[in-house]
Protein backbone atom coordinates (compact mmCIF):
# COMPACT_ATOMS: atom_id res chain seq x y z
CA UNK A 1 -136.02 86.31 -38.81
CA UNK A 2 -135.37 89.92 -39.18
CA UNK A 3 -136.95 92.55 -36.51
CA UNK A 4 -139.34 94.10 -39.31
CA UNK A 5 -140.58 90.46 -39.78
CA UNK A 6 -140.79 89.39 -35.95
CA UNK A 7 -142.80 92.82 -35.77
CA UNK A 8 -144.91 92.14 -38.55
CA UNK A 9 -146.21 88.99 -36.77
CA UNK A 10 -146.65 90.85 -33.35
CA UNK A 11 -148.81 93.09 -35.24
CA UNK A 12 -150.92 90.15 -36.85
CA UNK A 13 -149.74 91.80 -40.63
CA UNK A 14 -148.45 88.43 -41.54
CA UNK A 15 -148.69 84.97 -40.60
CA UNK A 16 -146.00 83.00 -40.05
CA UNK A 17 -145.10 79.89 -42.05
CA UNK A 18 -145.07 76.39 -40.30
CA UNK A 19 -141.16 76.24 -40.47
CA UNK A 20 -141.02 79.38 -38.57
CA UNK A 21 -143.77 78.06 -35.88
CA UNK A 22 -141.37 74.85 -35.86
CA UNK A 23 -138.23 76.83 -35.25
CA UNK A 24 -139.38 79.45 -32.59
CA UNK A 25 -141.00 76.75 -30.80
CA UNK A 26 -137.75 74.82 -30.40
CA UNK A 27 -136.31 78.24 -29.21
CA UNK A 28 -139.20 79.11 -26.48
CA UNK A 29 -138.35 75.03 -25.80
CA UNK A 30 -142.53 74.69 -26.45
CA UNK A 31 -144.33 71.99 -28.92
CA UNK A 32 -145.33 74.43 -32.00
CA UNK A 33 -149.05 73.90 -30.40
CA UNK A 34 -148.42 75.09 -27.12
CA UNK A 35 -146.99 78.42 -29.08
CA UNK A 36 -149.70 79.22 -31.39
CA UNK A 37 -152.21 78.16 -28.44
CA UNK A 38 -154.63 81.41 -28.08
CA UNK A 39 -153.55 83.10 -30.69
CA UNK A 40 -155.00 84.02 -34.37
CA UNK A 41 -152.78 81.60 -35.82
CA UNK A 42 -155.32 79.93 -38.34
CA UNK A 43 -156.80 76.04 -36.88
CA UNK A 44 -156.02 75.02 -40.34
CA UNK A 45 -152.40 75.60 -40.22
CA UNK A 46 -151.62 74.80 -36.69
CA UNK A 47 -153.51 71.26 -37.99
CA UNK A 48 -150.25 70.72 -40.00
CA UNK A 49 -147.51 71.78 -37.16
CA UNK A 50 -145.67 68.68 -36.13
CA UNK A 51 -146.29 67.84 -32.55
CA UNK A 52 -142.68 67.75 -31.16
CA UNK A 53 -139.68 69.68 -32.36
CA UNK A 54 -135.92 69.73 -30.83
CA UNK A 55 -136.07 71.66 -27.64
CA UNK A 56 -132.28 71.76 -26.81
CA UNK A 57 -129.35 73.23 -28.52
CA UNK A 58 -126.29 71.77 -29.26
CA UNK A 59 -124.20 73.30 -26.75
CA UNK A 60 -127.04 71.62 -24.17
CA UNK A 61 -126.33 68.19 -25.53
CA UNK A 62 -123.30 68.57 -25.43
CA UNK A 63 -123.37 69.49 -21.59
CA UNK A 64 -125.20 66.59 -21.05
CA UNK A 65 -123.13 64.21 -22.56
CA UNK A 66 -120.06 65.78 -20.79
CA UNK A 67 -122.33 65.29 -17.45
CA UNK A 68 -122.62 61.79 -18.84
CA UNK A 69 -118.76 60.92 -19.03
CA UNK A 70 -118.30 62.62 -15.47
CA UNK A 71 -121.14 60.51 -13.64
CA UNK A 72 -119.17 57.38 -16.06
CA UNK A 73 -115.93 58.50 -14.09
CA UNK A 74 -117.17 58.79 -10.73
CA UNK A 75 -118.68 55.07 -10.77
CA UNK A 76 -115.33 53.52 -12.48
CA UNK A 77 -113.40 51.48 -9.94
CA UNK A 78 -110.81 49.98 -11.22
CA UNK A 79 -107.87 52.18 -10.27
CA UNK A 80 -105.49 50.53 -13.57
CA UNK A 81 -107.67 52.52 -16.02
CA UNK A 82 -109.46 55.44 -14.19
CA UNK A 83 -106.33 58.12 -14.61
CA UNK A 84 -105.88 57.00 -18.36
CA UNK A 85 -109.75 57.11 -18.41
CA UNK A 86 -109.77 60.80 -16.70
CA UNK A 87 -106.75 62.14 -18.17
CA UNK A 88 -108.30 60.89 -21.93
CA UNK A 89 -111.82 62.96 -21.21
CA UNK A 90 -110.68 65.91 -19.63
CA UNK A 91 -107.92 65.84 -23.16
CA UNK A 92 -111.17 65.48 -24.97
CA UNK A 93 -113.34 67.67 -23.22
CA UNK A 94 -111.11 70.61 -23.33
CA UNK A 95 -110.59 70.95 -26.90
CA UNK A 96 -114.42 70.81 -27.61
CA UNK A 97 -114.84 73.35 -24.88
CA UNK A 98 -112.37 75.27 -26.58
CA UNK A 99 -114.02 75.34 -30.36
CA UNK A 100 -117.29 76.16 -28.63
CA UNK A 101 -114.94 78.87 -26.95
CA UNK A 102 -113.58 80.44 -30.16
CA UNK A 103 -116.86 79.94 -32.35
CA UNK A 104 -119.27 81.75 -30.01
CA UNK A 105 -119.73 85.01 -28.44
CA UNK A 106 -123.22 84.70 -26.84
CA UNK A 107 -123.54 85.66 -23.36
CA UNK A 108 -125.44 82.53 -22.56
CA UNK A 109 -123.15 79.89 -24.40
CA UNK A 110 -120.19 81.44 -22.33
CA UNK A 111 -121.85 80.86 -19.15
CA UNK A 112 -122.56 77.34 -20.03
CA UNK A 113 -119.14 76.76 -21.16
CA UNK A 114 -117.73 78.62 -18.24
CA UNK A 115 -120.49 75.96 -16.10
CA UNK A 116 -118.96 72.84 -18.26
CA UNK A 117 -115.42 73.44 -17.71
């Protein structure tokens, strides 16, 4: 959304469209009801919001799976296959890291990557 846009709705000049309800809600990590709750956001509309919406990104699945494959390593007992096990991950691990690395400049992403590695 552009800033004229975001301030238009601040203002209550224009009402924002379910989709956009949908999306900021995933971004405030609310349910779309809990963000037009006391506001003049028309009953009508907010009727048609859909009660849950994706409240993590994909860089935050993708620390939790990597938090996944590390608790996976630290219960693995057989000492044949943990170093091929380890050595594989942190191979596979890295490079993702890395893409994340070069496609992002977000203060905030490069914490979390800085966190994941």
């Amino acid at each position: 959304m552009s800033r004229v846009t975001i301030s238009h709705i601040e203002m209550d000049l224009t009402i924002p469209s379910e989709h956009c309800i949908t999306l900021m809600a995933g971004l405030f990590k609310l349910t779309p009801l809990e963000l037009v709750d006391g506001t003049t956001y028309p009953k009508a509309k907010a009727e048609r919001l859909p009660e849950m919406v994706n409240l993590y990104s994909q860089l935050e699945l993708e620390l939790s799976l990597l938090m996944n494959d590390a608790v996976w390593l630290g219960r693995m007992d057989n000492p044949k296959w943990k170093p091929k096990c380890m050595n594989e991950t942190i191979a596979k691990w890295s490079s993702r890291l890395e893409e994340w690395n070069a496609r992002y400049l977000d203060e905030h992403v490069r914490y979390t990557l800085l966190r994941m590695r």
